[in-house]
C-alpha atoms as a PDB file:
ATOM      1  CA  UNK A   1      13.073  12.469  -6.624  1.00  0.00           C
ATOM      2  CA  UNK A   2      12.706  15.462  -8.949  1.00  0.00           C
ATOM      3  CA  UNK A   3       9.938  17.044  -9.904  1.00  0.00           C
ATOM      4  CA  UNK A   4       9.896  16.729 -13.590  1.00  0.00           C
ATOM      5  CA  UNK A   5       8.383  20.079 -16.234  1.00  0.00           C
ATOM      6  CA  UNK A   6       6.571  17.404 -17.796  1.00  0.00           C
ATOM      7  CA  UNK A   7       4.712  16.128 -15.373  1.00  0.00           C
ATOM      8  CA  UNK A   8       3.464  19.647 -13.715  1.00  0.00           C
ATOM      9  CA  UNK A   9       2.641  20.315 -17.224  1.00  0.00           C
ATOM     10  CA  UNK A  10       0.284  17.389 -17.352  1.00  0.00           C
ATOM     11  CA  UNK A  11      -1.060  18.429 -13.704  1.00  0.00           C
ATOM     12  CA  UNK A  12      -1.999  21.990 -15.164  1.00  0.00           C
ATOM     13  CA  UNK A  13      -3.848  20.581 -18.127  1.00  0.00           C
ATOM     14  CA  UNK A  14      -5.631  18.328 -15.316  1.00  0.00           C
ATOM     15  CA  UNK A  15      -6.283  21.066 -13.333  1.00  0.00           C
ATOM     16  CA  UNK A  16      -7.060  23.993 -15.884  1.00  0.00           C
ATOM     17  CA  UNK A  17     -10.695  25.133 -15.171  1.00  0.00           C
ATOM     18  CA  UNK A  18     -11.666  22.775 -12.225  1.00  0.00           C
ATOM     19  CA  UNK A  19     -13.239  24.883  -9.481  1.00  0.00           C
ATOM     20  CA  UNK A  20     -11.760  24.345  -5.964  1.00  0.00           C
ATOM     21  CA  UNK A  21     -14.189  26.695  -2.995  1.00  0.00           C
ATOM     22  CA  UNK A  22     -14.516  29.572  -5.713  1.00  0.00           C
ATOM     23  CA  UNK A  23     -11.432  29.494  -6.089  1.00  0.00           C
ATOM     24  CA  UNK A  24      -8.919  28.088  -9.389  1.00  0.00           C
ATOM     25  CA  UNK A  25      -7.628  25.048  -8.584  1.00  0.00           C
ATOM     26  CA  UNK A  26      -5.103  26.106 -11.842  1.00  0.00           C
ATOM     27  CA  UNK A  27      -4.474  29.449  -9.112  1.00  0.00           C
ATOM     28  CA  UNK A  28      -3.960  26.822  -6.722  1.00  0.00           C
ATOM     29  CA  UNK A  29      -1.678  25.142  -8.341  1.00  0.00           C
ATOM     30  CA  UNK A  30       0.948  27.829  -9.482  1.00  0.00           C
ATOM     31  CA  UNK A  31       0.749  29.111  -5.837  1.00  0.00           C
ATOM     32  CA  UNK A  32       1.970  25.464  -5.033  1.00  0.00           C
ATOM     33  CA  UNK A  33       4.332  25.539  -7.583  1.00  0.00           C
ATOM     34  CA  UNK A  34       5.903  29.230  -6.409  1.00  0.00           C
ATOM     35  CA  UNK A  35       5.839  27.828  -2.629  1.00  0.00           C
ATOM     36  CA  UNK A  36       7.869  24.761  -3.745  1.00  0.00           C
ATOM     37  CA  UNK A  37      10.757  27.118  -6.013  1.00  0.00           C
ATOM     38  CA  UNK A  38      10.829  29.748  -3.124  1.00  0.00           C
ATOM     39  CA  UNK A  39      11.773  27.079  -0.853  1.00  0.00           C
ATOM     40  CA  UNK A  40       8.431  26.838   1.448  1.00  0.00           C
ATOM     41  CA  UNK A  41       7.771  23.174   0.910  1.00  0.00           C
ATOM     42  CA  UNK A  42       5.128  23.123   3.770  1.00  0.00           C
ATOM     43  CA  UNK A  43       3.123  25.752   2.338  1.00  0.00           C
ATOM     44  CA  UNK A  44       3.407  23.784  -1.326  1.00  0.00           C
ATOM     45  CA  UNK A  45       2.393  20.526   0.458  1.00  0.00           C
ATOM     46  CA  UNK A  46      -0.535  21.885   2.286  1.00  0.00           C
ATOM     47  CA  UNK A  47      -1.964  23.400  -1.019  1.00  0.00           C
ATOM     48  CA  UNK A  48      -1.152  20.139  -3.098  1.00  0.00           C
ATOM     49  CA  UNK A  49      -3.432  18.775  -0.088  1.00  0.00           C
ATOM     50  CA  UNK A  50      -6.000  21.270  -0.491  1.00  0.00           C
ATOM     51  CA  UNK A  51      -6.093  20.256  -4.091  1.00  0.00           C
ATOM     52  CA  UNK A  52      -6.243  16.238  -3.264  1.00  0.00           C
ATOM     53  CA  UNK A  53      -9.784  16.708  -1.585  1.00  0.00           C
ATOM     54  CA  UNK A  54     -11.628  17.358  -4.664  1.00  0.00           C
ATOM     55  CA  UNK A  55      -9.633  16.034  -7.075  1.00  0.00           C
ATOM     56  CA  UNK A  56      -7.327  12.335  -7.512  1.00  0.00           C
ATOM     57  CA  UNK A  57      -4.360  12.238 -10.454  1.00  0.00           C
ATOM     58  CA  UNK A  58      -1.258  10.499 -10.333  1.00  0.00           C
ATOM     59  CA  UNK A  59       0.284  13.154 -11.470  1.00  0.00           C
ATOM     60  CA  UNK A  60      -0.886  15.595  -8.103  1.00  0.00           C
ATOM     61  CA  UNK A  61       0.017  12.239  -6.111  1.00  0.00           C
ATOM     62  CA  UNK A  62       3.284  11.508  -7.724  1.00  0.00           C
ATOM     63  CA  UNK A  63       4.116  15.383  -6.722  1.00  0.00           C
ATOM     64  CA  UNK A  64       2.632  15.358  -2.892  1.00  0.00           C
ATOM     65  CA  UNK A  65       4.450  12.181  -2.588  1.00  0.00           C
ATOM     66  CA  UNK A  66       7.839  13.866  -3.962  1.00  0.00           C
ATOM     67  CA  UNK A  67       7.440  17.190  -1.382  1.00  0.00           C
ATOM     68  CA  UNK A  68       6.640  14.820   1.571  1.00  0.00           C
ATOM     69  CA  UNK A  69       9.849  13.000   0.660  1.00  0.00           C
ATOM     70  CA  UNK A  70      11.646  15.936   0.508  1.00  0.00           C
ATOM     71  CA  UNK A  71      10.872  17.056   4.237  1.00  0.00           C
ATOM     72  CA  UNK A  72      11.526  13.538   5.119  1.00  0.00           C
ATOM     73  CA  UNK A  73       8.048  12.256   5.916  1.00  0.00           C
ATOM     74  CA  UNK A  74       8.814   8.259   4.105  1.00  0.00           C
ATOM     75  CA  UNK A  75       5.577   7.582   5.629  1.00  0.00           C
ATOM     76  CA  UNK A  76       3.440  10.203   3.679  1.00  0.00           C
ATOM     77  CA  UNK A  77       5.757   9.932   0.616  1.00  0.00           C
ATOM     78  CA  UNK A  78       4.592   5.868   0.693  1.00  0.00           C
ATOM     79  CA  UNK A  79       0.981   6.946   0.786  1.00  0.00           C
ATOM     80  CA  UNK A  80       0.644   9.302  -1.643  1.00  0.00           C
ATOM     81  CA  UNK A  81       2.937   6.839  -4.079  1.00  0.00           C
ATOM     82  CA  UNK A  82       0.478   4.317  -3.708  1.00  0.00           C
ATOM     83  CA  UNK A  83      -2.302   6.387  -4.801  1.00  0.00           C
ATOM     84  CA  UNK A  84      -0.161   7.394  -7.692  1.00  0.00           C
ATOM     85  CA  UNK A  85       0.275   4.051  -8.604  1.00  0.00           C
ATOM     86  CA  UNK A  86      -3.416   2.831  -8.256  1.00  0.00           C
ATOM     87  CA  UNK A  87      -4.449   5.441 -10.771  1.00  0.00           C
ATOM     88  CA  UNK A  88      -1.550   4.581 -12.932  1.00  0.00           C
ATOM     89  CA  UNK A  89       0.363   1.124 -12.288  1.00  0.00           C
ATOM     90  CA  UNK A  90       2.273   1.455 -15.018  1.00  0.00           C
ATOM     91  CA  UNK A  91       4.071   4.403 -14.070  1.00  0.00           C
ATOM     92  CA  UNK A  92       7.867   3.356 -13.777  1.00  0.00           C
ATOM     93  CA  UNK A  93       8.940   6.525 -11.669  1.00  0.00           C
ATOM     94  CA  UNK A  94       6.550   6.357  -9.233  1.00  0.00           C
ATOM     95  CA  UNK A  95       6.964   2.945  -8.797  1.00  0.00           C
ATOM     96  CA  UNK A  96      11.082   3.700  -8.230  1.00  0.00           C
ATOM     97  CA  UNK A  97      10.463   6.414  -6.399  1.00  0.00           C
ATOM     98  CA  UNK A  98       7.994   4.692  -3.726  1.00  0.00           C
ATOM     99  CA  UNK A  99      10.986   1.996  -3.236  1.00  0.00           C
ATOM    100  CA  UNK A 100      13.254   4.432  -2.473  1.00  0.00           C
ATOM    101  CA  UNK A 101      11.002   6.134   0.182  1.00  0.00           C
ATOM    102  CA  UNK A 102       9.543   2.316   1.574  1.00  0.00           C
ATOM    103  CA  UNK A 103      13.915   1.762   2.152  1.00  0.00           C
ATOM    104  CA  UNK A 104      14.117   5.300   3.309  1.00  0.00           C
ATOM    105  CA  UNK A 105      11.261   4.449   5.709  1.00  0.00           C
ATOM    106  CA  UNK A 106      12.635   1.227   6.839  1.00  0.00           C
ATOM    107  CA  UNK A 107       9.828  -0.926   5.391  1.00  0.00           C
ATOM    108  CA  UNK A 108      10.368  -3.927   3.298  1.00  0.00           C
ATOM    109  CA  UNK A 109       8.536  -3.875   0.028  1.00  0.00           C
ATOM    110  CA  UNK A 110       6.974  -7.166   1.221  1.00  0.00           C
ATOM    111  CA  UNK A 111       4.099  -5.999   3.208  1.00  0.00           C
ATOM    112  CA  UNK A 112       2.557  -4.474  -0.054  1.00  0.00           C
ATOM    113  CA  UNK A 113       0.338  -7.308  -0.587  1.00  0.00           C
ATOM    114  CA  UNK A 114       0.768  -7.458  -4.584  1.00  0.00           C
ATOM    115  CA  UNK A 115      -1.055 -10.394  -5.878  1.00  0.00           C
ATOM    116  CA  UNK A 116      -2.144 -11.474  -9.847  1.00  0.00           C
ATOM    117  CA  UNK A 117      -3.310  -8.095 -11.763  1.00  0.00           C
ATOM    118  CA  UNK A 118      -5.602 -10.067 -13.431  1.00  0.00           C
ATOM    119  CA  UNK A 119      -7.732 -10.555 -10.379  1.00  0.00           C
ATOM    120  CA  UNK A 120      -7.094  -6.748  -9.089  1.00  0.00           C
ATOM    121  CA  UNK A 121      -9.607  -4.734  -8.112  1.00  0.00           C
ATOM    122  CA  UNK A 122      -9.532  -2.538 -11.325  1.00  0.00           C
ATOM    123  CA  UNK A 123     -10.291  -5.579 -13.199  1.00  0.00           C
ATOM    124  CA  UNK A 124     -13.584  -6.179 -11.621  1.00  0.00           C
ATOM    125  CA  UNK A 125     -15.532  -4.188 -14.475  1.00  0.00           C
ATOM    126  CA  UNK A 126     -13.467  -6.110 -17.389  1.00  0.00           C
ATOM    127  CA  UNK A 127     -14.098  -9.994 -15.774  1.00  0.00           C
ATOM    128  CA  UNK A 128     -18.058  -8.513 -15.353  1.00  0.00           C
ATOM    129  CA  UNK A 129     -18.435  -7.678 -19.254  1.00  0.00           C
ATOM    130  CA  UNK A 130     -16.589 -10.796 -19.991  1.00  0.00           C
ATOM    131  CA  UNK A 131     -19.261 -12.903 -18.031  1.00  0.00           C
ATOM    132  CA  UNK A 132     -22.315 -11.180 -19.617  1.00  0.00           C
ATOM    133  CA  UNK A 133     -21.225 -11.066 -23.013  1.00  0.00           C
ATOM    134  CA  UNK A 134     -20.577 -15.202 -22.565  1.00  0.00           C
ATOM    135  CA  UNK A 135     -23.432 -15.099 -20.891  1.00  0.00           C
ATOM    136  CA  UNK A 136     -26.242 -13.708 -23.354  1.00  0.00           C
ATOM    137  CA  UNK A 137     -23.606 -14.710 -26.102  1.00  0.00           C
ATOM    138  CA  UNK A 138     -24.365 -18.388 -25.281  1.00  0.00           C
ATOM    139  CA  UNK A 139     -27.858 -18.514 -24.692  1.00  0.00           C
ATOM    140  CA  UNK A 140     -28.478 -16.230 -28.330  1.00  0.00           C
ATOM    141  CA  UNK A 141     -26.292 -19.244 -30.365  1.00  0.00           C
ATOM    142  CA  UNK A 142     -28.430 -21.948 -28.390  1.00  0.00           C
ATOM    143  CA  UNK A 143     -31.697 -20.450 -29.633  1.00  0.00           C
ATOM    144  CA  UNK A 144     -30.590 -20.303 -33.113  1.00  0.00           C
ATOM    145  CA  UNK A 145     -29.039 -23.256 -32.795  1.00  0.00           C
ATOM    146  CA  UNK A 146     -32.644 -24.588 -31.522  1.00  0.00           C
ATOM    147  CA  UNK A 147     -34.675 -22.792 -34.247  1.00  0.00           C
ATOM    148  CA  UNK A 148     -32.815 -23.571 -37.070  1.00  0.00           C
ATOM    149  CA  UNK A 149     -32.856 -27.506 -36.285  1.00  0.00           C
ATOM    150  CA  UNK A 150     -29.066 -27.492 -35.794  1.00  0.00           C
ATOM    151  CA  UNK A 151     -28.828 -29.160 -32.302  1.00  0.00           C
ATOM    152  CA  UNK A 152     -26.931 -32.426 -32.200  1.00  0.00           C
ATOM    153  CA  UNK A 153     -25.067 -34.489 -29.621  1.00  0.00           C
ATOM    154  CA  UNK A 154     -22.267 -31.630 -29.713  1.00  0.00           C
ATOM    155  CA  UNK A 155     -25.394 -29.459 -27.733  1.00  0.00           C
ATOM    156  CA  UNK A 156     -24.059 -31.077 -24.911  1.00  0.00           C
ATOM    157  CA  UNK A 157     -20.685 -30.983 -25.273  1.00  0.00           C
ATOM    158  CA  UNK A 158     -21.059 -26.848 -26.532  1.00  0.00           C
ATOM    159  CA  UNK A 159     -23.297 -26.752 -23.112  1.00  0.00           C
ATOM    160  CA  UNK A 160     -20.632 -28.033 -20.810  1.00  0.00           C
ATOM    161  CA  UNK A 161     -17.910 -25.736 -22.156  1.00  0.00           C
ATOM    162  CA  UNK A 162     -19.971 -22.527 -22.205  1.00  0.00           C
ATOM    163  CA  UNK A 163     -21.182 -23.470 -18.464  1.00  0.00           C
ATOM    164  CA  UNK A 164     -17.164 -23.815 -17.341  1.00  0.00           C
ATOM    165  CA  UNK A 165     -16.694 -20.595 -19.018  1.00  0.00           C
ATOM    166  CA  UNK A 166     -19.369 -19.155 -17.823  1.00  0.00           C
ATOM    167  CA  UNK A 167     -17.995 -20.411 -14.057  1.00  0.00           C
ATOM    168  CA  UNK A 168     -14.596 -19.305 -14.861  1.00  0.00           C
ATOM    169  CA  UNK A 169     -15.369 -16.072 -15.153  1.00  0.00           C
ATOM    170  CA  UNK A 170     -17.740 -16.019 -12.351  1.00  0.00           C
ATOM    171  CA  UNK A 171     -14.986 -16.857 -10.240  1.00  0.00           C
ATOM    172  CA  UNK A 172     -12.392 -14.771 -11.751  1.00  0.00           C
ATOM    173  CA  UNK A 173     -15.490 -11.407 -10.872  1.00  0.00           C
ATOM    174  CA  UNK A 174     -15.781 -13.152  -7.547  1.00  0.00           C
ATOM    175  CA  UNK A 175     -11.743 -13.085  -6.665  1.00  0.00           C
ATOM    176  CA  UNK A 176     -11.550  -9.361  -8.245  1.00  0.00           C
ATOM    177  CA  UNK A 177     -14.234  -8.340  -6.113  1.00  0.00           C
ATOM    178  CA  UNK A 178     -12.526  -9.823  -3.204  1.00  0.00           C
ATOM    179  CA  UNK A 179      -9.542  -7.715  -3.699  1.00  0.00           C
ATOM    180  CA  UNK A 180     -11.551  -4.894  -4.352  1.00  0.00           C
ATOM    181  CA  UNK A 181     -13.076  -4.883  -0.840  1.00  0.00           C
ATOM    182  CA  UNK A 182      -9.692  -6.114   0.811  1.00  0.00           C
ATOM    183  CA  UNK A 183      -8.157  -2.664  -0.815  1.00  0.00           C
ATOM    184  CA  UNK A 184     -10.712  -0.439   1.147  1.00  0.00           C
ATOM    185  CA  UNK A 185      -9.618  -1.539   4.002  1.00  0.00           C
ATOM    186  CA  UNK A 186      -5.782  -0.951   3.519  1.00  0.00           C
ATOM    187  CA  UNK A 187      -4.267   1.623   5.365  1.00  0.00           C
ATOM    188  CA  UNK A 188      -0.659   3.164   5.660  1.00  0.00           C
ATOM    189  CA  UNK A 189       0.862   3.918   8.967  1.00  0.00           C
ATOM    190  CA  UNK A 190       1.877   7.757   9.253  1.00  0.00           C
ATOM    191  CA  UNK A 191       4.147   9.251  11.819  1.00  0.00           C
ATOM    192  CA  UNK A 192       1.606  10.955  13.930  1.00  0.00           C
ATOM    193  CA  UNK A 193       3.721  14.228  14.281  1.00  0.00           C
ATOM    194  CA  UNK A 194       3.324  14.433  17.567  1.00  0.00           C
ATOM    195  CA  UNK A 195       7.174  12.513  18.285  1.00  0.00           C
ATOM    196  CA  UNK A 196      10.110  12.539  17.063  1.00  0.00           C
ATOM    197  CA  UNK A 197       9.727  12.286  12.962  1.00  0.00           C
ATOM    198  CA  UNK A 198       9.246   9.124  11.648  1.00  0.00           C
ATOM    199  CA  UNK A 199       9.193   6.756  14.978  1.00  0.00           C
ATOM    200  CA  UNK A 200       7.555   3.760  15.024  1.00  0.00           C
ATOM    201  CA  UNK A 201       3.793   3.340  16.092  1.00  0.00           C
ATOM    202  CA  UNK A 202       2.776   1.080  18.560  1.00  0.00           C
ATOM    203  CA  UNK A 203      -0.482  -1.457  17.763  1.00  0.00           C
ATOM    204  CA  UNK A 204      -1.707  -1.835  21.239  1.00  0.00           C
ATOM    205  CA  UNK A 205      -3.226  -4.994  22.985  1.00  0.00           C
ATOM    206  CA  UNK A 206      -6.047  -2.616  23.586  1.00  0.00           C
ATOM    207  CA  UNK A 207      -7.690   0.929  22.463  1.00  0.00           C
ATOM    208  CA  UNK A 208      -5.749   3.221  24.951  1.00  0.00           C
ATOM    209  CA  UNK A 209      -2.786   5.074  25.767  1.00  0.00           C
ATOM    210  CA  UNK A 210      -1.897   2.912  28.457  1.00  0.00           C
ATOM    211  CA  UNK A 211      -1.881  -0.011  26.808  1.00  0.00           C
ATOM    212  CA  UNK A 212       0.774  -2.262  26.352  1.00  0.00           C
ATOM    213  CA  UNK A 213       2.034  -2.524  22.767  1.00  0.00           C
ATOM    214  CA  UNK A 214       2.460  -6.105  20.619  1.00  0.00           C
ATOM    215  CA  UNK A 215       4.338  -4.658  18.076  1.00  0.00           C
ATOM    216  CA  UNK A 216       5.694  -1.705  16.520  1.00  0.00           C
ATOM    217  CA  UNK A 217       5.134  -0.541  12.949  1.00  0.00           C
ATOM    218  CA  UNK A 218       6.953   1.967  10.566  1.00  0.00           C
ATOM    219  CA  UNK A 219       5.172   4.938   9.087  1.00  0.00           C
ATOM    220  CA  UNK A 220       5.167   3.947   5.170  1.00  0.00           C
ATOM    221  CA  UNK A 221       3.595   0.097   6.726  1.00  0.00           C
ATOM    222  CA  UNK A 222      -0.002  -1.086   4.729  1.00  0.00           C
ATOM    223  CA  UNK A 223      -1.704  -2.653   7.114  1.00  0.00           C
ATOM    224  CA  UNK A 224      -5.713  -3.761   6.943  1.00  0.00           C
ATOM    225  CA  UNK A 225      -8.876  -2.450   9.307  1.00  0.00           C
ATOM    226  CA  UNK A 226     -10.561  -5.067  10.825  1.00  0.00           C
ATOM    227  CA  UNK A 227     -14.543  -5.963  10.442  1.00  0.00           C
ATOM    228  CA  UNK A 228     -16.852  -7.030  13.000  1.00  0.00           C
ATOM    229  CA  UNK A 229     -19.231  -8.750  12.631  1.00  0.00           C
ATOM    230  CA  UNK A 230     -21.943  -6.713  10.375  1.00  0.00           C
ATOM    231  CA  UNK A 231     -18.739  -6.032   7.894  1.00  0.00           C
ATOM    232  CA  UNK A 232     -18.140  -2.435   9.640  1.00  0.00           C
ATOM    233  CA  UNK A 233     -14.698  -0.840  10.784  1.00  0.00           C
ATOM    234  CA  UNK A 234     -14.055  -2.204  14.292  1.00  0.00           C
ATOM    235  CA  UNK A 235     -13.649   1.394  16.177  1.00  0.00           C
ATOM    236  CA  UNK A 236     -13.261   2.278  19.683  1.00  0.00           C
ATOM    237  CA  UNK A 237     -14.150   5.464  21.637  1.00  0.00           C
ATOM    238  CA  UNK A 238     -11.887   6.448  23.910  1.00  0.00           C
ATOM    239  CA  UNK A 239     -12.635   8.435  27.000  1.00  0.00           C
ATOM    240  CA  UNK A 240     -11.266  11.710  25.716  1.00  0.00           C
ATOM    241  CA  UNK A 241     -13.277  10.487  22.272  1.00  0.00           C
ATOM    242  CA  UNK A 242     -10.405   9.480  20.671  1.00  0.00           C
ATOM    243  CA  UNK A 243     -11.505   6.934  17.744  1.00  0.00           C
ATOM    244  CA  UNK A 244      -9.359   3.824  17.854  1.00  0.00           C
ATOM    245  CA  UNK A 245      -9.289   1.074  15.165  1.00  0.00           C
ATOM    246  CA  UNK A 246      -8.032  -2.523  15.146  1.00  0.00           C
ATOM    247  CA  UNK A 247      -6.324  -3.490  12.031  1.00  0.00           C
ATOM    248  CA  UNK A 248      -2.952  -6.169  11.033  1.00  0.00           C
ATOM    249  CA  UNK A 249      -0.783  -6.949   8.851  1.00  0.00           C
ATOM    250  CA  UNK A 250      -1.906  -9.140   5.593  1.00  0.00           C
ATOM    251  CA  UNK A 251      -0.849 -11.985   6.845  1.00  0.00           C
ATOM    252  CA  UNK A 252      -2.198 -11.385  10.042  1.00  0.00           C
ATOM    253  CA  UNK A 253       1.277 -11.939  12.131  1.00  0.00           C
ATOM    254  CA  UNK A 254       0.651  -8.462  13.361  1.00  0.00           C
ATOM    255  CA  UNK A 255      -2.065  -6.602  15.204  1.00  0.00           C
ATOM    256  CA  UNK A 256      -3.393  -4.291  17.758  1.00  0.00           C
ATOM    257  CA  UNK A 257      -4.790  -0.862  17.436  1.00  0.00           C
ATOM    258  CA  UNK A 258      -4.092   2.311  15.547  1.00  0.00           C
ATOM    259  CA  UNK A 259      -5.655   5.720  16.711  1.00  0.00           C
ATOM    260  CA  UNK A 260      -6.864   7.473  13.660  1.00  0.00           C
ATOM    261  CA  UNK A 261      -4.222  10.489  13.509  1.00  0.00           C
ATOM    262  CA  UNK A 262      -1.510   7.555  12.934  1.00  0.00           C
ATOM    263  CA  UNK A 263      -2.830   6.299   9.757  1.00  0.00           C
ATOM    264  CA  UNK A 264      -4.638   7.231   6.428  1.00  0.00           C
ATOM    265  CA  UNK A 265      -6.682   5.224   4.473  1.00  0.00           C
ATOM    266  CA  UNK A 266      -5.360   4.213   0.926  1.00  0.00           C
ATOM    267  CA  UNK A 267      -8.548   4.497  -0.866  1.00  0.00           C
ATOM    268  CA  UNK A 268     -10.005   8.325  -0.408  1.00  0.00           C
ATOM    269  CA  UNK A 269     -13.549   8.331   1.119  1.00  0.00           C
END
């Protein structure tokens, strides 16, 4: 769970120049650096934070994640491996590394809901060219085809397969988009700070501190916010305006509700 030279090196060209509150996010960046070697990880971990509001690498991730490990908070360390991984899923280290911290954490590797990269969200841009270029493809060979007097009984055969296509990839846009939407509503449980370090949170039957608990969940969990029924959030006030949030597991065995200190939301806003 080192950090490696060559990947702050990378995070320094990433962050050479980038202005931060009028002030060098490169500055930033060493001061994280000398807070991390002189032994101060919470200073190095709040400036790597200050950093992550304006600005998303896997790199910055990969190295938030690695402090948070380090001062044993799995649940953190989980979150900010996932991000590392979204912007780079091939990354071998970071995906090592956030197994180690989900089995530090107590948190099987099954409730990260992995399904067919094809259809991920990322790929939503890639099936979308792929349809229009069939698309406009198609319908320029059938007018040449039709001006040039070189339609036959095979138009309707050539018709048939472009229109599967055509559906194919409509579905295959349709599926990625899916996932797309399903990923901005993931969250990761966090240990609110507030107990003893890394304790479970309790999803409550309802939004209050008195409530009665159905289940409780390890910090490092993914769980998903539920809708209502206009497609927004499902949030609670509290009386002491606490915002509380319903959300469950992916396959829906779990559920109850979250108050918004004890989770973070995969996707930044």
């Amino acid at each position: 769970m080192n950090l490696h030279f060559t990947i702050l090196s990378l995070l320094l060209l990433t962050l050479s120049g980038y202005p931060c509150h009028g002030e060098s996010a490169e500055r930033i960046f060493y001061d994280a650096v000398r807070a991390e070697a002189s032994g101060d990880l919470k200073l190095a971990i709040s400036l790597y934070e200050q950093l992550s509001q304006n600005l998303h690498s896997a790199n910055l991730h990969s190295n938030l994640a690695n402090l948070y490990f380090k001062v044993e908070d799995y649940g953190r360390a989980v979150l900010h491996f996932r991000k590392s991984l979204l912007i780079d899923p091939d990354n071998r280290e970071a995906t090592s590394n956030l197994a180690f911290a989900l089995e530090m954490s107590g948190v099987s590797n099954d409730t990260i809901h992995e399904g067919n990269p094809a259809f991920s969200a990322t790929a939503q841009t890639i099936w979308a060219l792929l349809s229009s270029a069939v698309l406009w493809g198609g319908l320029l060979l059938f007018i040449r085809l039709s001006t040039s007097n070189l339609l036959s009984s095979k138009s309707i055969s050539f018709c048939f397969l472009w229109l599967g296509l055509l559906s194919f990839l409509g579905w295959g846009w349709m599926k990625s988009r899916n996932n797309s939407e399903h990923l901005k509503r993931e969250i990761i449980v966090l240990d609110n700070q507030s107990a003893k370090k890394n304790s479970s949170i309790p999803l409550r039957r309802f939004a209050g501190e008195g409530s009665d608990h159905n289940t409780l969940i390890k910090p490092g969990t993914s769980l998903f916010l539920d809708l209502d029924q206009y497609g927004n959030h499902r949030v609670h006030a509290g009386p002491d305006g606490t915002a509380w949030h319903l959300a469950r597991s992916h396959n829906g065995s779990d559920k109850g509700w979250l108050k918004s200190n004890e989770f973070a939301k995969l996707l930044s806003p």
